[in-house]
N, C-alpha and C. Protein backbone atom coordinates (compact mmCIF):
# COMPACT_ATOMS: atom_id res chain seq x y z
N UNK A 1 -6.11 21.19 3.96
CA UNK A 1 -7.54 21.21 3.77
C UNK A 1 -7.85 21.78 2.38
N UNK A 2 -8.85 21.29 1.82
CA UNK A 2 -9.23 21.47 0.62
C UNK A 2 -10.22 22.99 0.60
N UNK A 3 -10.14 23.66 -0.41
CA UNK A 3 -10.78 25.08 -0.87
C UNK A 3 -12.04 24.29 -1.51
N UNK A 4 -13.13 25.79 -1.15
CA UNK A 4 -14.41 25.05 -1.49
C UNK A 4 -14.15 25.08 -3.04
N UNK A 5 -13.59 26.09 -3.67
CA UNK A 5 -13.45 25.61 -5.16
C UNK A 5 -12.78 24.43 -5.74
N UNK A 6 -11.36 23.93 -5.20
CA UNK A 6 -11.00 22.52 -5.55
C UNK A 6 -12.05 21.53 -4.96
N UNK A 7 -12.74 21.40 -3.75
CA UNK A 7 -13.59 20.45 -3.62
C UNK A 7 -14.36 20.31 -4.69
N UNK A 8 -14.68 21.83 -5.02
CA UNK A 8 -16.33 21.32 -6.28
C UNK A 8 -15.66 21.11 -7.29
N UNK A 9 -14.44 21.33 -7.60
CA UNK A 9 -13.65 20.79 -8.75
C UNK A 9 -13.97 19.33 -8.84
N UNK A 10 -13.01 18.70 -8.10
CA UNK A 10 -13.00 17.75 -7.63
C UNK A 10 -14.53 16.37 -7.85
N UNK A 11 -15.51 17.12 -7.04
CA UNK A 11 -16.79 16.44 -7.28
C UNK A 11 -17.25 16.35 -8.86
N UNK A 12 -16.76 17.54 -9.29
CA UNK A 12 -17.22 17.92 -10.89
C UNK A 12 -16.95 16.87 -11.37
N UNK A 13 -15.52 16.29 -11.50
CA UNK A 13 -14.71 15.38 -11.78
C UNK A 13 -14.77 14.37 -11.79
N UNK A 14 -15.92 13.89 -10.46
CA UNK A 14 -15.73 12.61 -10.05
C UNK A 14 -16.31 11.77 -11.46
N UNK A 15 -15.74 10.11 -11.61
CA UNK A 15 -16.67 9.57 -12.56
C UNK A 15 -18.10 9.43 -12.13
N UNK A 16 -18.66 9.17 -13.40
CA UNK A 16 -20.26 8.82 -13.39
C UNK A 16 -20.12 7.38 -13.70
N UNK A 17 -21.03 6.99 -13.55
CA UNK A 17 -21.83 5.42 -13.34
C UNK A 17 -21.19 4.35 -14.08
N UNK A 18 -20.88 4.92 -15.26
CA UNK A 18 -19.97 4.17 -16.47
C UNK A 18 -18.28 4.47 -16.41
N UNK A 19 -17.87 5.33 -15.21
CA UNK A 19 -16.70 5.48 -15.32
C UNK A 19 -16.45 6.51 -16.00
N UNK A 20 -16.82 7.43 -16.39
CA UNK A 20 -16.55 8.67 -17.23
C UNK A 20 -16.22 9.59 -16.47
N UNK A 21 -15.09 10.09 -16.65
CA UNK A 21 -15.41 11.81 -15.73
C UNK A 21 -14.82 12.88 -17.05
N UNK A 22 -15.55 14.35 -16.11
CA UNK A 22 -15.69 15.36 -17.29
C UNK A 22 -14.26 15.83 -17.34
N UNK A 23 -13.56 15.61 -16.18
CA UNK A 23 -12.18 16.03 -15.71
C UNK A 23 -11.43 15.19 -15.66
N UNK A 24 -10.89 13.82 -16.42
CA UNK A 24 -10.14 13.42 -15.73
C UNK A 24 -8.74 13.63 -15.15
N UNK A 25 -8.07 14.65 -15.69
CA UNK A 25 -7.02 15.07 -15.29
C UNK A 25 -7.04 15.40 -13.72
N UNK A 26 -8.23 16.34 -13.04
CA UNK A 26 -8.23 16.28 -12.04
C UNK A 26 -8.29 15.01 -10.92
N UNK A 27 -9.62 14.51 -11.60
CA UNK A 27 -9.47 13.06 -10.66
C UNK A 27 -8.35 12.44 -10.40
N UNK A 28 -7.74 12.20 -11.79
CA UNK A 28 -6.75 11.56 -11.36
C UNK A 28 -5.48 11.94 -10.87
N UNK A 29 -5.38 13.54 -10.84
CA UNK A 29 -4.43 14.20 -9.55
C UNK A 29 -4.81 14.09 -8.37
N UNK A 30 -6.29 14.34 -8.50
CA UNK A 30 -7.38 14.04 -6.96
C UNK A 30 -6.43 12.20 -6.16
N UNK A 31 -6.56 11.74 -6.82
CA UNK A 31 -5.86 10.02 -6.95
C UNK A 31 -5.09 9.88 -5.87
N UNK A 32 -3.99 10.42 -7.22
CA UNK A 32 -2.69 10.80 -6.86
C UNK A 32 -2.39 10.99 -5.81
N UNK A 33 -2.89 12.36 -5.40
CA UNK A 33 -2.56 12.92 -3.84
C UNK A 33 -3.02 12.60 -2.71
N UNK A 34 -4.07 11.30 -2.89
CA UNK A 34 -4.65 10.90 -2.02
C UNK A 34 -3.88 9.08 -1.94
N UNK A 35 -3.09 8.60 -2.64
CA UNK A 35 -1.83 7.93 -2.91
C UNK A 35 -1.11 8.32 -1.94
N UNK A 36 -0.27 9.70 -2.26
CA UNK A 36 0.94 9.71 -1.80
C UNK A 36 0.93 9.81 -0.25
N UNK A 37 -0.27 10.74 0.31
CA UNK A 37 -0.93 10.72 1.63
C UNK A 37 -1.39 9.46 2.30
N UNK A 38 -1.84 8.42 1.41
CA UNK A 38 -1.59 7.25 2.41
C UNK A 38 -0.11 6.54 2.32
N UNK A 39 0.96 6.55 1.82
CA UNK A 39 2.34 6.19 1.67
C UNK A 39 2.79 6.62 2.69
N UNK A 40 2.59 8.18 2.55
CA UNK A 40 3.30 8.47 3.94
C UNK A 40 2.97 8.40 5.86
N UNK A 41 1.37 7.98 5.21
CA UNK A 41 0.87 7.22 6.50
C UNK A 41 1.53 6.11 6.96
N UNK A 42 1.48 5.66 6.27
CA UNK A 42 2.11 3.63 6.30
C UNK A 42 3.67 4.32 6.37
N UNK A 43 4.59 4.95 6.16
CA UNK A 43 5.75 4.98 6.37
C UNK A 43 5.67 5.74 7.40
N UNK A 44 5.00 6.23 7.63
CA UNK A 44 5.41 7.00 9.23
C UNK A 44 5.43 5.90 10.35
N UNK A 45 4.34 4.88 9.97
CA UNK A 45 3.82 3.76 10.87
C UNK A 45 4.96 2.87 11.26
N UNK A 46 5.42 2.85 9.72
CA UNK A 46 6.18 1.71 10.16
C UNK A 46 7.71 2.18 10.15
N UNK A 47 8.32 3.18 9.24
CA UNK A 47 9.88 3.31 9.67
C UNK A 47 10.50 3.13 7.90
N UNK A 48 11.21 4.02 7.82
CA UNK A 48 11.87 4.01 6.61
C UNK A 48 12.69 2.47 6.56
N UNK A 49 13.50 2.19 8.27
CA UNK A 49 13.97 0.91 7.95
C UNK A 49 13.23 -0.55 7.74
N UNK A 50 11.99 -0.49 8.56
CA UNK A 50 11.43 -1.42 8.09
C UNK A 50 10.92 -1.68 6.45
N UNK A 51 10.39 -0.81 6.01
CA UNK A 51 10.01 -0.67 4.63
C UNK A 51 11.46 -1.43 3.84
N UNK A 52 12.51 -0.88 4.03
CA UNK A 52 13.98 -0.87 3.01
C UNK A 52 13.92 -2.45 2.91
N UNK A 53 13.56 -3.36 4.87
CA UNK A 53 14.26 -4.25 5.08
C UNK A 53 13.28 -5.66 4.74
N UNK A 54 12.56 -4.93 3.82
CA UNK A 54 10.87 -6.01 2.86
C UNK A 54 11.90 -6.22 1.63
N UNK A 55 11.70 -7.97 1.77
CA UNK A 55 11.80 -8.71 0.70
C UNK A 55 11.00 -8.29 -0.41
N UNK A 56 10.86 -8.70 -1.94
CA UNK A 56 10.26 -8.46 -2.89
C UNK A 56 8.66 -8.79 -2.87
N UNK A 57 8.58 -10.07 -2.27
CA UNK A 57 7.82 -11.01 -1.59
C UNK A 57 7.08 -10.46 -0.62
N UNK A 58 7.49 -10.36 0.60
CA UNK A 58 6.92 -9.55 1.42
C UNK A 58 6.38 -8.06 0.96
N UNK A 59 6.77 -7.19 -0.12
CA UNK A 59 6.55 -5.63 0.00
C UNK A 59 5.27 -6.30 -1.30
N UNK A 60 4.85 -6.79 -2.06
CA UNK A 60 3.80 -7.10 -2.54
C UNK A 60 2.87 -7.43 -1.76
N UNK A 61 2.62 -8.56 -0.62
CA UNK A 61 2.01 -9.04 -0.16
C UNK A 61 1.59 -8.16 1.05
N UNK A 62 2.60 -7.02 1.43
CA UNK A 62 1.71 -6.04 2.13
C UNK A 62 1.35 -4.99 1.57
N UNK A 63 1.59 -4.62 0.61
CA UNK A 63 0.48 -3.92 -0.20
C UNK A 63 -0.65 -4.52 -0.17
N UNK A 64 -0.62 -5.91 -0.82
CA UNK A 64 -2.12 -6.26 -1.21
C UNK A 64 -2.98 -6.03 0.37
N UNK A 65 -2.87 -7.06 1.07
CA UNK A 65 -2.51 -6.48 2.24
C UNK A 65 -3.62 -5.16 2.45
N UNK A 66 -2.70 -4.55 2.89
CA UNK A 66 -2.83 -2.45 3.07
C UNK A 66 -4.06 -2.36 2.27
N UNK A 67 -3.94 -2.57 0.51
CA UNK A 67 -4.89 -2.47 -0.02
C UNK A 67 -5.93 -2.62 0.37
N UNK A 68 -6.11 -3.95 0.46
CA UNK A 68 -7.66 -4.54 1.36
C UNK A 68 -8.01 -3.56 2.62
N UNK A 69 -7.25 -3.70 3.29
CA UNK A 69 -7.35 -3.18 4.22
C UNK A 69 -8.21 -1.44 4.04
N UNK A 70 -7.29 -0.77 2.99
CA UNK A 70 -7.75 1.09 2.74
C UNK A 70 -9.06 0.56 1.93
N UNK A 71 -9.53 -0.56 0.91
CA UNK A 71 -10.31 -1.16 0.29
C UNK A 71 -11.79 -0.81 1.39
N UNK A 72 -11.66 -0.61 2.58
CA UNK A 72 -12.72 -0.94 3.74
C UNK A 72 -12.38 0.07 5.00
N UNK A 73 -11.35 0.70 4.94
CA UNK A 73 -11.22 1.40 6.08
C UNK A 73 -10.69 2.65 5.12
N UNK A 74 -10.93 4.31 5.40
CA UNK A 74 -10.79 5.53 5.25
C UNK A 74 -9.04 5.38 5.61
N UNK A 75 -7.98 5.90 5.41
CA UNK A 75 -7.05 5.50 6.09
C UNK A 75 -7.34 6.50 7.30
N UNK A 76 -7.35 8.15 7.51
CA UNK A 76 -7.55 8.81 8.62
C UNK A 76 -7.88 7.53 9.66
N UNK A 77 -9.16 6.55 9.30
CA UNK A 77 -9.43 5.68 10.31
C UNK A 77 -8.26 4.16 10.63
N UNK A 78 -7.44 4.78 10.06
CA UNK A 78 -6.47 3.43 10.22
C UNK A 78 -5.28 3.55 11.42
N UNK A 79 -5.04 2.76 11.99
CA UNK A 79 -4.24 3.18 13.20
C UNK A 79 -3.15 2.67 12.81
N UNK A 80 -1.43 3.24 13.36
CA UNK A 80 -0.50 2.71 13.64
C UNK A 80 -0.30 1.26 13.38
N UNK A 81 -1.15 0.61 14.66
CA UNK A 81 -1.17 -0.33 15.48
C UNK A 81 -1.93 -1.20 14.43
N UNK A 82 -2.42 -1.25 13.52
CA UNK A 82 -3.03 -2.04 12.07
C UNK A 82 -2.14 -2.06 11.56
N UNK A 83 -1.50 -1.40 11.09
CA UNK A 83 -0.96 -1.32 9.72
C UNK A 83 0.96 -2.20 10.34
N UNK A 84 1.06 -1.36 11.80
CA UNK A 84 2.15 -2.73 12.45
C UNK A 84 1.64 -4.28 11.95
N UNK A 85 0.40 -4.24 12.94
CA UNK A 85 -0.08 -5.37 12.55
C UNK A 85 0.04 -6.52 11.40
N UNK A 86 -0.03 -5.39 10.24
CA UNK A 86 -0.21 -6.23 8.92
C UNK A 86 1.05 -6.52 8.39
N UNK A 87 2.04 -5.64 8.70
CA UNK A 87 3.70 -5.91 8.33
C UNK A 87 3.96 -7.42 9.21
N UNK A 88 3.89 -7.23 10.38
CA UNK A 88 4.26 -8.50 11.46
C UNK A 88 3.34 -9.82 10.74
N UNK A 89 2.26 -10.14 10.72
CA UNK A 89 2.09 -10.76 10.24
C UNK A 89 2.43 -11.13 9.13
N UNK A 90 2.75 -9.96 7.84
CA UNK A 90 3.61 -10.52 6.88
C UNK A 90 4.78 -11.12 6.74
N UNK A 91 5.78 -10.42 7.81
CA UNK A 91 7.25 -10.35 7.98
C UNK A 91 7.08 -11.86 8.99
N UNK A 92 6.91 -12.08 9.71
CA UNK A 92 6.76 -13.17 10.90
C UNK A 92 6.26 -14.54 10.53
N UNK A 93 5.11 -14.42 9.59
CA UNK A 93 3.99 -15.65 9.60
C UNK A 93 3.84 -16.19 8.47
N UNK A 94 3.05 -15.18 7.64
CA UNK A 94 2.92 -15.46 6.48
C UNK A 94 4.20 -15.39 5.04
N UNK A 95 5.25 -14.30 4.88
CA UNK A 95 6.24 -15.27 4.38
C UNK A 95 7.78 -14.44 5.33
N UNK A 96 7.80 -15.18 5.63
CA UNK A 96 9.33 -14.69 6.80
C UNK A 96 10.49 -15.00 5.74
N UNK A 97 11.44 -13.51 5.74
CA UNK A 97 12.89 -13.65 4.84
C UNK A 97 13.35 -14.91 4.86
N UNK A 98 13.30 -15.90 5.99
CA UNK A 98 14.16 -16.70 6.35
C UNK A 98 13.68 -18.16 5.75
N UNK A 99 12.68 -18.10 4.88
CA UNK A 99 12.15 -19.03 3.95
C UNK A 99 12.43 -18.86 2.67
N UNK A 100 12.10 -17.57 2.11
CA UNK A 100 12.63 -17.41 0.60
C UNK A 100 14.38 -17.46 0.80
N UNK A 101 15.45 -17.01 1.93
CA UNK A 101 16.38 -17.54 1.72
C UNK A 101 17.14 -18.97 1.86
N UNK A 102 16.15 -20.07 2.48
CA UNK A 102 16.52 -21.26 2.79
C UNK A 102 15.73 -21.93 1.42
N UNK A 103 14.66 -21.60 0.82
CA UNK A 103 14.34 -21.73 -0.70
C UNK A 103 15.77 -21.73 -1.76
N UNK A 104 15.86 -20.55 -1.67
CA UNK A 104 16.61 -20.03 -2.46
C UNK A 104 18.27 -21.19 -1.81
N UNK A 105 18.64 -21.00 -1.14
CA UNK A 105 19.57 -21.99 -0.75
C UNK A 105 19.68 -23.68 -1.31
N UNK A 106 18.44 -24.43 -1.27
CA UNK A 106 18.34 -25.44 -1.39
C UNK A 106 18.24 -25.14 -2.95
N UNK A 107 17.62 -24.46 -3.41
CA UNK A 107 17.68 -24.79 -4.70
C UNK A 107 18.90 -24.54 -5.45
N UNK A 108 19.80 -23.81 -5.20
CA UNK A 108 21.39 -23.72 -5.54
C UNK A 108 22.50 -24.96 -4.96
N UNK A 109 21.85 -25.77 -4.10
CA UNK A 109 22.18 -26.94 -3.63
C UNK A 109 21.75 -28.26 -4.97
N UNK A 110 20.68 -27.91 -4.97
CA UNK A 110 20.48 -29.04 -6.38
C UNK A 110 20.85 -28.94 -7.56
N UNK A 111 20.79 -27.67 -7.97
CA UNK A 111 21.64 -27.11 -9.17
C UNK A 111 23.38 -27.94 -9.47
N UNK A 112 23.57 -27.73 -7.91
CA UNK A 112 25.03 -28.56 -7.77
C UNK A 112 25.47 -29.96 -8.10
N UNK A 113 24.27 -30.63 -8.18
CA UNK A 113 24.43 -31.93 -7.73
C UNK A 113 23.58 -32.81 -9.38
């Protein structure tokens, strides 16, 4: 939990209208730590092995993904069960390992020939 003095830090900090802040060093530690706190949300969610076992392909596309997603939702308000969600659909549907390696296959097949 935040101290009422880093909060008003913090607010001090925030940018104004044009993007300016008086602090940016803080903000952008403010950022930061509010970064690494949703990382370790999404890795708690999903599992150090699942994360490892994301194609290049896939770990972009669930970021963007996630992004959108924290883009519209607080993460505190984000459940488990979303953020599963958005891996499975990445990993399963939208691009499954087992396409970029049958890609990748055929095209070392023509190379041959």
């Amino acid at each position: 939990m935040l101290s009422k003095i880093h909060l008003q830090a913090i607010i001090a900090a925030w940018p104004d209208d044009e993007g300016k802040s008086a602090h940016p060093e803080v903000y952008n530690e403010w950022i930061e730590r509010c970064r690494r706190y949703d990382a370790r949300v999404i890795q708690n969610a999903l599992g150090v092995e699942r994360i490892l076992g994301l194609t290049e392909k896939q770990k972009k596309l669930l970021e963007l993904s996630l992004e959108k997603l924290l883009s519209r939702k607080d993460i505190t308000e984000v459940s488990d069960e979303e953020i599963l969600g958005r891996y499975e659909l990445i990993t399963k549907h939208v691009a499954p390992a087992w396409v970029d390696e049958t890609v990748k296959n055929i095209k070392a097949r023509q190379k041959l020939h």
